[in-house]
Structure formats: structure tokens, C-alpha cells
PDB file of N, CA and C in Angstrom:
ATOM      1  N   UNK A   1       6.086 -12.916   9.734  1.00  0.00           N
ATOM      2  CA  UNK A   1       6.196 -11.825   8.787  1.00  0.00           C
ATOM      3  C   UNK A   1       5.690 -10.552   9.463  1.00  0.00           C
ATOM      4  N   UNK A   2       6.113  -9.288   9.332  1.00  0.00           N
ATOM      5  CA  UNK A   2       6.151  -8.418   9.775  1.00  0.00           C
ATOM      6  C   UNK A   2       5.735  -7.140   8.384  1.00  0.00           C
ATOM      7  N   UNK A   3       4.765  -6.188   8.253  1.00  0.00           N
ATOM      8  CA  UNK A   3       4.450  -5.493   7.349  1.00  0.00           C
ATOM      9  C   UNK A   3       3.867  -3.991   7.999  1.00  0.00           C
ATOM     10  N   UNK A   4       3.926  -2.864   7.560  1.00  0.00           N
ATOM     11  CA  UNK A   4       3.549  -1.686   7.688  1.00  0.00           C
ATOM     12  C   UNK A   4       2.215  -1.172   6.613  1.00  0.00           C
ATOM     13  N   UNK A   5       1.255  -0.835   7.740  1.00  0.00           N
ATOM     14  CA  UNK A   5       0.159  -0.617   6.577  1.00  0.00           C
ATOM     15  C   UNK A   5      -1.009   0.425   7.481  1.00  0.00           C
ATOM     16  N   UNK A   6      -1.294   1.086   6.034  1.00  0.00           N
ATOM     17  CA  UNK A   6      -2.477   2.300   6.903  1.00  0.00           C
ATOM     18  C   UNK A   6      -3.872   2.216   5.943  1.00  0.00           C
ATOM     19  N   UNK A   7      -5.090   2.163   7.077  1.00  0.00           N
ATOM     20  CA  UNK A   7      -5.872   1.636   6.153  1.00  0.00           C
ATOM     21  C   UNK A   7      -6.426   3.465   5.928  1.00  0.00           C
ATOM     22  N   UNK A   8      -6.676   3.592   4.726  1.00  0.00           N
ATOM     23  CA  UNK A   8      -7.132   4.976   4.202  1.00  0.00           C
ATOM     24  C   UNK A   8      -8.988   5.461   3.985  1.00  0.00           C
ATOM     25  N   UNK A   9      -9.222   6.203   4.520  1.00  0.00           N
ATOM     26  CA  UNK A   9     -10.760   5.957   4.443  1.00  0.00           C
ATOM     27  C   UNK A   9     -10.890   7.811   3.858  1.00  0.00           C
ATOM     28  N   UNK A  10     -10.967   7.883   2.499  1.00  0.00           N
ATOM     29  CA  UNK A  10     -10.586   9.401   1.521  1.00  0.00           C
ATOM     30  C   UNK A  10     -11.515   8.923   0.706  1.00  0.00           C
ATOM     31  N   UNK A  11     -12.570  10.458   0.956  1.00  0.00           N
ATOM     32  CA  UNK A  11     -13.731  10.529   0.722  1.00  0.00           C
ATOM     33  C   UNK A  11     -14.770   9.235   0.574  1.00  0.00           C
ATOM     34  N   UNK A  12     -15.073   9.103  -0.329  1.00  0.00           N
ATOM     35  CA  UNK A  12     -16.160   7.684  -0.242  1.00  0.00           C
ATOM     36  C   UNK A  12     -15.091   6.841   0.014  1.00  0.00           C
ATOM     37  N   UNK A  13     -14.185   6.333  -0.532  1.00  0.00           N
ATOM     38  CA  UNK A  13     -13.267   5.044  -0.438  1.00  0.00           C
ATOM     39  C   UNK A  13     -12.729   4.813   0.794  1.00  0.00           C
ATOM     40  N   UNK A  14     -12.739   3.452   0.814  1.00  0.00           N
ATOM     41  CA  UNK A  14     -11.440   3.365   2.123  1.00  0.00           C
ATOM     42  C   UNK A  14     -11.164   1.986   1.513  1.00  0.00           C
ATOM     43  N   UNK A  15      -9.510   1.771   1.769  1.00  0.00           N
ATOM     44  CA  UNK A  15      -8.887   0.943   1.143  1.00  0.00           C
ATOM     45  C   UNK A  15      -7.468   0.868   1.909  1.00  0.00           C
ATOM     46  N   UNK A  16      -6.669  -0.166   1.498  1.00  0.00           N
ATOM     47  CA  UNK A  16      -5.734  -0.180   2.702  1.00  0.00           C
ATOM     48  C   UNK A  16      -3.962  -0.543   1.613  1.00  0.00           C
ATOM     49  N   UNK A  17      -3.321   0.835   2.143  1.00  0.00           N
ATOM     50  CA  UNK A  17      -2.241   1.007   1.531  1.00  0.00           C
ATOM     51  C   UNK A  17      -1.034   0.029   2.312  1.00  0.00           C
ATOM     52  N   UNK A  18      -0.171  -0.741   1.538  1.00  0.00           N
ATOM     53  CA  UNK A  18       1.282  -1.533   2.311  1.00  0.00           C
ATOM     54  C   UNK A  18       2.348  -1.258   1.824  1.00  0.00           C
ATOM     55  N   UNK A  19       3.222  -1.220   2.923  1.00  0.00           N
ATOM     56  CA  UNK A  19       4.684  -0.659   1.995  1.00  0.00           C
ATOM     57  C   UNK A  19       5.505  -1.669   1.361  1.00  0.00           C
ATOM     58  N   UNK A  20       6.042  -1.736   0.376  1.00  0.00           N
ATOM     59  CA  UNK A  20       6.727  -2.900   0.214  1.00  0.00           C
ATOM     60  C   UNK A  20       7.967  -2.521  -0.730  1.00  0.00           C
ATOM     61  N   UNK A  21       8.979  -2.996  -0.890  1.00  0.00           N
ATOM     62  CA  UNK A  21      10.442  -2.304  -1.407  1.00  0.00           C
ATOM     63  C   UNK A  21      10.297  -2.113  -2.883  1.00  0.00           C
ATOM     64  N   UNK A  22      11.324  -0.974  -3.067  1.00  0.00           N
ATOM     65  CA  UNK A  22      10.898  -0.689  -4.457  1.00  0.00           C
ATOM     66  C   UNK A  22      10.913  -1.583  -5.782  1.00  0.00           C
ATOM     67  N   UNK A  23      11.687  -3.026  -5.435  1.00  0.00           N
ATOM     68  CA  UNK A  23      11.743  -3.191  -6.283  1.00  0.00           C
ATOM     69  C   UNK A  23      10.613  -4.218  -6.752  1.00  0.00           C
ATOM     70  N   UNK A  24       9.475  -4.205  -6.059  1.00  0.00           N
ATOM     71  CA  UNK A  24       8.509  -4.984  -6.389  1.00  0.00           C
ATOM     72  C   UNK A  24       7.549  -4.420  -7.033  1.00  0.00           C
ATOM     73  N   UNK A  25       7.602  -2.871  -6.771  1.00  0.00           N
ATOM     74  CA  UNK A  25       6.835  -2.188  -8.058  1.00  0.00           C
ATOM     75  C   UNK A  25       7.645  -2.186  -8.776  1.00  0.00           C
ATOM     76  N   UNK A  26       8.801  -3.164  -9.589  1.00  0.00           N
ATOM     77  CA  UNK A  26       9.261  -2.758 -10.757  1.00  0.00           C
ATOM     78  C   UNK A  26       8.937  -3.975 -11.377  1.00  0.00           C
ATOM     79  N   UNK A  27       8.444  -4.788 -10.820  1.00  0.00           N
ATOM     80  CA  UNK A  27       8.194  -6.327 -11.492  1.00  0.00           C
ATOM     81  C   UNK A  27       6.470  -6.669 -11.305  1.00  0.00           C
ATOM     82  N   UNK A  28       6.302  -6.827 -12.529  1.00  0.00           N
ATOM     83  CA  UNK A  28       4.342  -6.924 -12.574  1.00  0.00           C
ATOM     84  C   UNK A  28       3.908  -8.591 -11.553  1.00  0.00           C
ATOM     85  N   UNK A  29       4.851  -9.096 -11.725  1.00  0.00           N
ATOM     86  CA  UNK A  29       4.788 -10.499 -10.972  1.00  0.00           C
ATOM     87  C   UNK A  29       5.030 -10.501  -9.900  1.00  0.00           C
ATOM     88  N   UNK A  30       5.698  -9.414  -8.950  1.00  0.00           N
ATOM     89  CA  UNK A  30       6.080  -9.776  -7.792  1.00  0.00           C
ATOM     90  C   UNK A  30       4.732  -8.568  -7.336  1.00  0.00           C
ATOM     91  N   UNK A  31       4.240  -7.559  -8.034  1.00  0.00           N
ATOM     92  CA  UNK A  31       3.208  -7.153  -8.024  1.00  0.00           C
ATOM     93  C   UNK A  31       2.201  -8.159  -7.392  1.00  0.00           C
ATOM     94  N   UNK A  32       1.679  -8.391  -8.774  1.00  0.00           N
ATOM     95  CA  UNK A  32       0.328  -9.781  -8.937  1.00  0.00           C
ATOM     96  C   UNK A  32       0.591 -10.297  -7.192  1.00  0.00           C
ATOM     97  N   UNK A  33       1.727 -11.224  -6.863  1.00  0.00           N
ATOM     98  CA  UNK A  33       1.595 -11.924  -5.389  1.00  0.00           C
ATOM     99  C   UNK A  33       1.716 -11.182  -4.348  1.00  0.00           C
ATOM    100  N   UNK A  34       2.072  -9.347  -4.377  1.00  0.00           N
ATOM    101  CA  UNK A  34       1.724  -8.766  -2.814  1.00  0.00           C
ATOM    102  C   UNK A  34       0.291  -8.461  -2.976  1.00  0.00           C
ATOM    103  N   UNK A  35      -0.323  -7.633  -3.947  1.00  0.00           N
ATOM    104  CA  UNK A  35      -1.703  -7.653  -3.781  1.00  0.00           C
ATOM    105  C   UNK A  35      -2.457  -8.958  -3.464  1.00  0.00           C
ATOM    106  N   UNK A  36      -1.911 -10.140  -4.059  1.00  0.00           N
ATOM    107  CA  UNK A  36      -2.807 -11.268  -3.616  1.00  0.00           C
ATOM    108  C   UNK A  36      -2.483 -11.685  -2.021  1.00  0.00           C
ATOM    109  N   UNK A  37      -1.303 -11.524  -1.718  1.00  0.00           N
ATOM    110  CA  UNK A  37      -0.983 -12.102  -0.176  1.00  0.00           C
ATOM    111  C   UNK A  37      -1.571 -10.670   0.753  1.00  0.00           C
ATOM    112  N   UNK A  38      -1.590  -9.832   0.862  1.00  0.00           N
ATOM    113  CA  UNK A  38      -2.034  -8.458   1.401  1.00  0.00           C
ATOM    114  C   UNK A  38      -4.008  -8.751   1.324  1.00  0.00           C
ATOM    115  N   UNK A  39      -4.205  -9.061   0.344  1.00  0.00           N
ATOM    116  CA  UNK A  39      -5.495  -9.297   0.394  1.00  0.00           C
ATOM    117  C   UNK A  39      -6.302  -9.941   1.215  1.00  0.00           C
ATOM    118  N   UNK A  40      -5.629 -10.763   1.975  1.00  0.00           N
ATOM    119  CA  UNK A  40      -5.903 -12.262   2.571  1.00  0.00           C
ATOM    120  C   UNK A  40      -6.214 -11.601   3.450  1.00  0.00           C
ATOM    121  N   UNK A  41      -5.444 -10.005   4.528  1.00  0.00           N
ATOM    122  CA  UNK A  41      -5.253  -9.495   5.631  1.00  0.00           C
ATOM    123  C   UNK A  41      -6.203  -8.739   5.643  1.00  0.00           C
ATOM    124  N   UNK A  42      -6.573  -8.178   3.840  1.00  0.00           N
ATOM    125  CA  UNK A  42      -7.670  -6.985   4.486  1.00  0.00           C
ATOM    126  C   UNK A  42      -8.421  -7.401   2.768  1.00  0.00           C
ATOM    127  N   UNK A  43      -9.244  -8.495   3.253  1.00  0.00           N
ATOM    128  CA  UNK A  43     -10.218  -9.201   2.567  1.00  0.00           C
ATOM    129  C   UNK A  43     -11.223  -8.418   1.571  1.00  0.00           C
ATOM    130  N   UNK A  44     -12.034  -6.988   2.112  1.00  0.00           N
ATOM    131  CA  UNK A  44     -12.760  -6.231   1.776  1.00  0.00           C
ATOM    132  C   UNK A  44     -12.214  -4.721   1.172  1.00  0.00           C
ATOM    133  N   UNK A  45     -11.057  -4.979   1.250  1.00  0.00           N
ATOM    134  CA  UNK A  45     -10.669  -3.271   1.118  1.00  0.00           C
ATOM    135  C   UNK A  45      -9.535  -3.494  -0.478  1.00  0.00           C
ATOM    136  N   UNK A  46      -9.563  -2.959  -1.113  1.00  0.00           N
ATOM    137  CA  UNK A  46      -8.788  -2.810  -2.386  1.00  0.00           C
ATOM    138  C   UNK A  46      -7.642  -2.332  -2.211  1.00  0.00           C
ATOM    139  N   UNK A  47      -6.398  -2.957  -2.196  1.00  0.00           N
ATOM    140  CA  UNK A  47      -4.764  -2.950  -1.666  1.00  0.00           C
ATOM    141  C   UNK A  47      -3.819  -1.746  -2.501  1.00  0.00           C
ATOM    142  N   UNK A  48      -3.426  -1.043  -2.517  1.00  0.00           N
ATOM    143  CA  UNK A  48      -2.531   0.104  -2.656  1.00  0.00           C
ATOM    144  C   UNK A  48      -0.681  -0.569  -2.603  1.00  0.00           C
ATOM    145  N   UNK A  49      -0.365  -0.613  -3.065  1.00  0.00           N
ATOM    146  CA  UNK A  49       1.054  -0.838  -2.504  1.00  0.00           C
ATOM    147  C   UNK A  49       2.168   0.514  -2.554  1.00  0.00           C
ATOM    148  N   UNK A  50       2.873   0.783  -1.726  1.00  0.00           N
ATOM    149  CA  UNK A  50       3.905   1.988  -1.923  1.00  0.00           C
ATOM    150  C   UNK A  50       5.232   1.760  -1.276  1.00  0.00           C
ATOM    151  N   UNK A  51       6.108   2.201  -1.978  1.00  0.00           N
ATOM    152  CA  UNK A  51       7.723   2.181  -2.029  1.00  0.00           C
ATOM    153  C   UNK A  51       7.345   3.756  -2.098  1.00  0.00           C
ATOM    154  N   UNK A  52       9.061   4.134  -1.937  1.00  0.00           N
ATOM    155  CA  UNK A  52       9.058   5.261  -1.439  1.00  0.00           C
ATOM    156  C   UNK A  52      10.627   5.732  -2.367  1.00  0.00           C
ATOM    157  N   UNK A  53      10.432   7.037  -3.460  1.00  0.00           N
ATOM    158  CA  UNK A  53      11.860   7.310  -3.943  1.00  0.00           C
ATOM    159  C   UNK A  53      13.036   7.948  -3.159  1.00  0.00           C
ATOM    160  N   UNK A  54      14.221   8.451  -3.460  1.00  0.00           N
ATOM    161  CA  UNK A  54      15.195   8.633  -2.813  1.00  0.00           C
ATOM    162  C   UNK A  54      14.566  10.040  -2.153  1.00  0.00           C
ATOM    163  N   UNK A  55      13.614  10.737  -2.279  1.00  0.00           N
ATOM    164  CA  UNK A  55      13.455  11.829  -1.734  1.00  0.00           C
ATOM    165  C   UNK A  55      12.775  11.702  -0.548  1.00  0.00           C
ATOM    166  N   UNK A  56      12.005  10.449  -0.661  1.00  0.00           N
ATOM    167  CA  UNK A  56      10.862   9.837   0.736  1.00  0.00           C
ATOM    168  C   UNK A  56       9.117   9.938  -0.402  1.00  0.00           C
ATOM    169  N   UNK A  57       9.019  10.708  -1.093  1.00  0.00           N
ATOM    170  CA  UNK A  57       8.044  10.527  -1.565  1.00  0.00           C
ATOM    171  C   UNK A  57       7.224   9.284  -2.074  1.00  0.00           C
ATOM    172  N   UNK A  58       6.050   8.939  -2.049  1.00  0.00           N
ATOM    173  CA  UNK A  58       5.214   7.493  -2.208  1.00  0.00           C
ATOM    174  C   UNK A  58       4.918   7.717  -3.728  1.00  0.00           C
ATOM    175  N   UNK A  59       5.551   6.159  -4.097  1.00  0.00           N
ATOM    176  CA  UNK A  59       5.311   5.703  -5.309  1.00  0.00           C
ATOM    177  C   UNK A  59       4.328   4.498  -5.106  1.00  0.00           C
ATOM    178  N   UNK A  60       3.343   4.789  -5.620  1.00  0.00           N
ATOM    179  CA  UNK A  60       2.162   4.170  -5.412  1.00  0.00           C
ATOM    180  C   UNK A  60       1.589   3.294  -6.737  1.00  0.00           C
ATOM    181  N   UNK A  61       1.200   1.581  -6.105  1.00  0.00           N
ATOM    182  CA  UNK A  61       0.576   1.112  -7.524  1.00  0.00           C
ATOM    183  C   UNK A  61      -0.291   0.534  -6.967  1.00  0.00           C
ATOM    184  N   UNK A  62      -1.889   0.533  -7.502  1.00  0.00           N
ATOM    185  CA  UNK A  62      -3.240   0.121  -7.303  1.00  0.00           C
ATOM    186  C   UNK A  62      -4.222   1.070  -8.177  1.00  0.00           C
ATOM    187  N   UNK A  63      -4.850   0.537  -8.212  1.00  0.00           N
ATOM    188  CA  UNK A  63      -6.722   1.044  -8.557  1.00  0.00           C
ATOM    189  C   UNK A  63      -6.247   2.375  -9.437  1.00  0.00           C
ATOM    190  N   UNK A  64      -6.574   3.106  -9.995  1.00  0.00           N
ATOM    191  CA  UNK A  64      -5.950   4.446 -10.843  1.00  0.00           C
ATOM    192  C   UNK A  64      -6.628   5.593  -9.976  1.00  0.00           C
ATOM    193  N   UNK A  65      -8.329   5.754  -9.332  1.00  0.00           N
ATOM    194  CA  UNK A  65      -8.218   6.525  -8.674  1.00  0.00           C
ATOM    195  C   UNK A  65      -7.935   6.091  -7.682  1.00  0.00           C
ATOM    196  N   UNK A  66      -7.357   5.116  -6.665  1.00  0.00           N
ATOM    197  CA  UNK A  66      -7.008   5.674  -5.449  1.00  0.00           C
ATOM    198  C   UNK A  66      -5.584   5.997  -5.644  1.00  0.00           C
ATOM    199  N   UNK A  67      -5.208   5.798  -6.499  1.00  0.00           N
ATOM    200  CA  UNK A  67      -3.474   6.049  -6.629  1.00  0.00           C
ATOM    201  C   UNK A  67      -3.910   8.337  -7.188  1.00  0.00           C
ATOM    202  N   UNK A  68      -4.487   8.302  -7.562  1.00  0.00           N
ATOM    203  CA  UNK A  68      -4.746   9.820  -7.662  1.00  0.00           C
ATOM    204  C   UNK A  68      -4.874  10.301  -6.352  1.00  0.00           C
ATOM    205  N   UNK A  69      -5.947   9.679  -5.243  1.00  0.00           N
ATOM    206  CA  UNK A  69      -6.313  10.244  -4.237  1.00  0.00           C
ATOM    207  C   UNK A  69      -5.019  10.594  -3.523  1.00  0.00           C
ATOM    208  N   UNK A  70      -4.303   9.467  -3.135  1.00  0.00           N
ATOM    209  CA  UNK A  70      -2.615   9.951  -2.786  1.00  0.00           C
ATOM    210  C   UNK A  70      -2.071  10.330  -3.235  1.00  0.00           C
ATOM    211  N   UNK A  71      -2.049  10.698  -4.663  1.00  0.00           N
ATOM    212  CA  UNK A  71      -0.855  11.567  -5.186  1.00  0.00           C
ATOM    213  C   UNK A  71      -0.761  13.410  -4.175  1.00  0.00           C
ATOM    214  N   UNK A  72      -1.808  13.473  -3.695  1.00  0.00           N
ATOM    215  CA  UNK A  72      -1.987  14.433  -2.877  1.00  0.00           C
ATOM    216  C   UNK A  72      -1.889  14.451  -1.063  1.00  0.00           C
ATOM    217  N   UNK A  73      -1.496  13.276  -0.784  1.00  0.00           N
ATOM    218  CA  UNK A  73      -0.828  12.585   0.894  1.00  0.00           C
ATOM    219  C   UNK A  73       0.410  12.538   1.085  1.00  0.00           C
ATOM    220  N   UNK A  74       1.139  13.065   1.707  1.00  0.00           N
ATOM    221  CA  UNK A  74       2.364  12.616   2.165  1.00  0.00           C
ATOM    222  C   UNK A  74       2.426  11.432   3.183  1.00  0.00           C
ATOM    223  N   UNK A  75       3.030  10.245   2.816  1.00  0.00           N
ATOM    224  CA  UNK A  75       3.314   9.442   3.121  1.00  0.00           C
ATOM    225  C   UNK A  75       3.704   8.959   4.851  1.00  0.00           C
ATOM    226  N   UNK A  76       4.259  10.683   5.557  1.00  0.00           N
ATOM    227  CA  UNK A  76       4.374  10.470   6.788  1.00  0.00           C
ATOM    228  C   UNK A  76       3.142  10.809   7.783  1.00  0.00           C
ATOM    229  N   UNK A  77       1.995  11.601   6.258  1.00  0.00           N
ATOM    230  CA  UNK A  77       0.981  11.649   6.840  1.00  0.00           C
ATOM    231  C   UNK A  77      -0.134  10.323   7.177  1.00  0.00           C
ATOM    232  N   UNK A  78      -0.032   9.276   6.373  1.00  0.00           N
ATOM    233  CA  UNK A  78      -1.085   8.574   6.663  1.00  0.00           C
ATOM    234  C   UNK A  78      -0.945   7.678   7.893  1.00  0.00           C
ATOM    235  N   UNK A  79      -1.965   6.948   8.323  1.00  0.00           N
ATOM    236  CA  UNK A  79      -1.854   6.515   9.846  1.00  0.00           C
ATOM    237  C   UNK A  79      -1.540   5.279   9.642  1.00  0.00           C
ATOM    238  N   UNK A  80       0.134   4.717  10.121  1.00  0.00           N
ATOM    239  CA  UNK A  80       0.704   3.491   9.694  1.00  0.00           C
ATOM    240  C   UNK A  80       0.465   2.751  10.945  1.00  0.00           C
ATOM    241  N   UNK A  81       0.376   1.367  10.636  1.00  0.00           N
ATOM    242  CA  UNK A  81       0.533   0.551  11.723  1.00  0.00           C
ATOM    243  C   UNK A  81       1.670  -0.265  11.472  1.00  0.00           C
ATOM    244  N   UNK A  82       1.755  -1.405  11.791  1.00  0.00           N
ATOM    245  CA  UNK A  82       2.662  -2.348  12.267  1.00  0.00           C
ATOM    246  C   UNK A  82       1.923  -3.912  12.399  1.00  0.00           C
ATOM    247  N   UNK A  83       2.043  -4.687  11.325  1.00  0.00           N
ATOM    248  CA  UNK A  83       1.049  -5.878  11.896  1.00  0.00           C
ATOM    249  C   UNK A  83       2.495  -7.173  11.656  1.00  0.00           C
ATOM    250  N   UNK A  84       1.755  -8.393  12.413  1.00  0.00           N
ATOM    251  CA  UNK A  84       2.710  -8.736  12.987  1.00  0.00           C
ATOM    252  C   UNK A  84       1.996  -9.767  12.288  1.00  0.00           C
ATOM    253  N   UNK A  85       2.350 -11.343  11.686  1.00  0.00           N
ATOM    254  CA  UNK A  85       1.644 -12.162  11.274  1.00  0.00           C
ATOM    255  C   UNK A  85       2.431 -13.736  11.333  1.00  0.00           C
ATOM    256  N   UNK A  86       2.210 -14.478  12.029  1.00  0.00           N
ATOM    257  CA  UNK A  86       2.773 -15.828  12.129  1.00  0.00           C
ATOM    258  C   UNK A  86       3.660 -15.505  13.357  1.00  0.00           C
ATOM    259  N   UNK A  87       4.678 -16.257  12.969  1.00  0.00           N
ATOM    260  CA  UNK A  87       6.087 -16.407  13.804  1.00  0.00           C
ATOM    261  C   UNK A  87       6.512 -15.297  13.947  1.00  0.00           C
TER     262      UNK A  87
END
């Protein structure tokens, strides 16, 4: 499995945002299992998930303030990685 993720460290918080397709923020269940599988990777940090609308802008679901803290980030701003996991 292969995933894109930037861990965010804005103001006191740091927490770690993953991208994942839009249509999993449209389903509370497919929700519930990326925060739980994402968690596993970054054990200590409170998970963010973001899809992105037709304009490129981040649609963001987690925590209520860290989803505020980004409402003010552009998305090409935060520092993405690339993690690589299993096969």
C-alpha cells in the first residue's frame, strides 16, 4: 500500500494529515476504517483526512479545531511525503 501524508506541527498541535479519495469523506464508515488504519502508522498524532474538490482545494475531516487550523493552508503548501507500506 502506498499513501501520501504530511505530518502538521500548527501552533501547539501537531497531528498528521492523509489524502484519501473523495469519496470516503462521503461515507462515515469508510471514514471510521481510514482513521483507524492511518492510526496504526502514526500511533500518537490525531489523523486529519483530505480529498481535494474540483478546484484543488482540501476538504478536510478530523478533530473540529484542527480542521479550522487548515481551513487557512493550502494544500500544496503542507510538507507531503510518500510512505510506502508492505508489498
Amino acid at each position: 500500500m502506498e499513501f501520501s501524508a504530511a505530518v502538521v506541527k500548527k501552533d501547539e498541535s501537531t497531528f498528521v494529515v492523509v489524502i484519501v479519495k473523495r469519496d470516503v469523506l462521503e461515507n462515515d464508515l469508510l471514514i471510521s476504517e481510514a482513521v483507524k488504519v492511518f492510526s496504526k502508522f502514526f500511533p500518537l498524532m490525531p489523523v486529519v483526512l483530505m480529498a481535494q474538490n474540483f478546484r484543488g482545494d482540501g476538504i478536510y475531516h478530523g478533530p473540529e479545531e484542527l480542521v479550522r487550523l487548515l481551513d487557512k493552508v493550502k494544500p500544496e503548501d503542507l510538507s507531503w511525503k510518500t510512505y510506502q507500506v508492505g508489498n
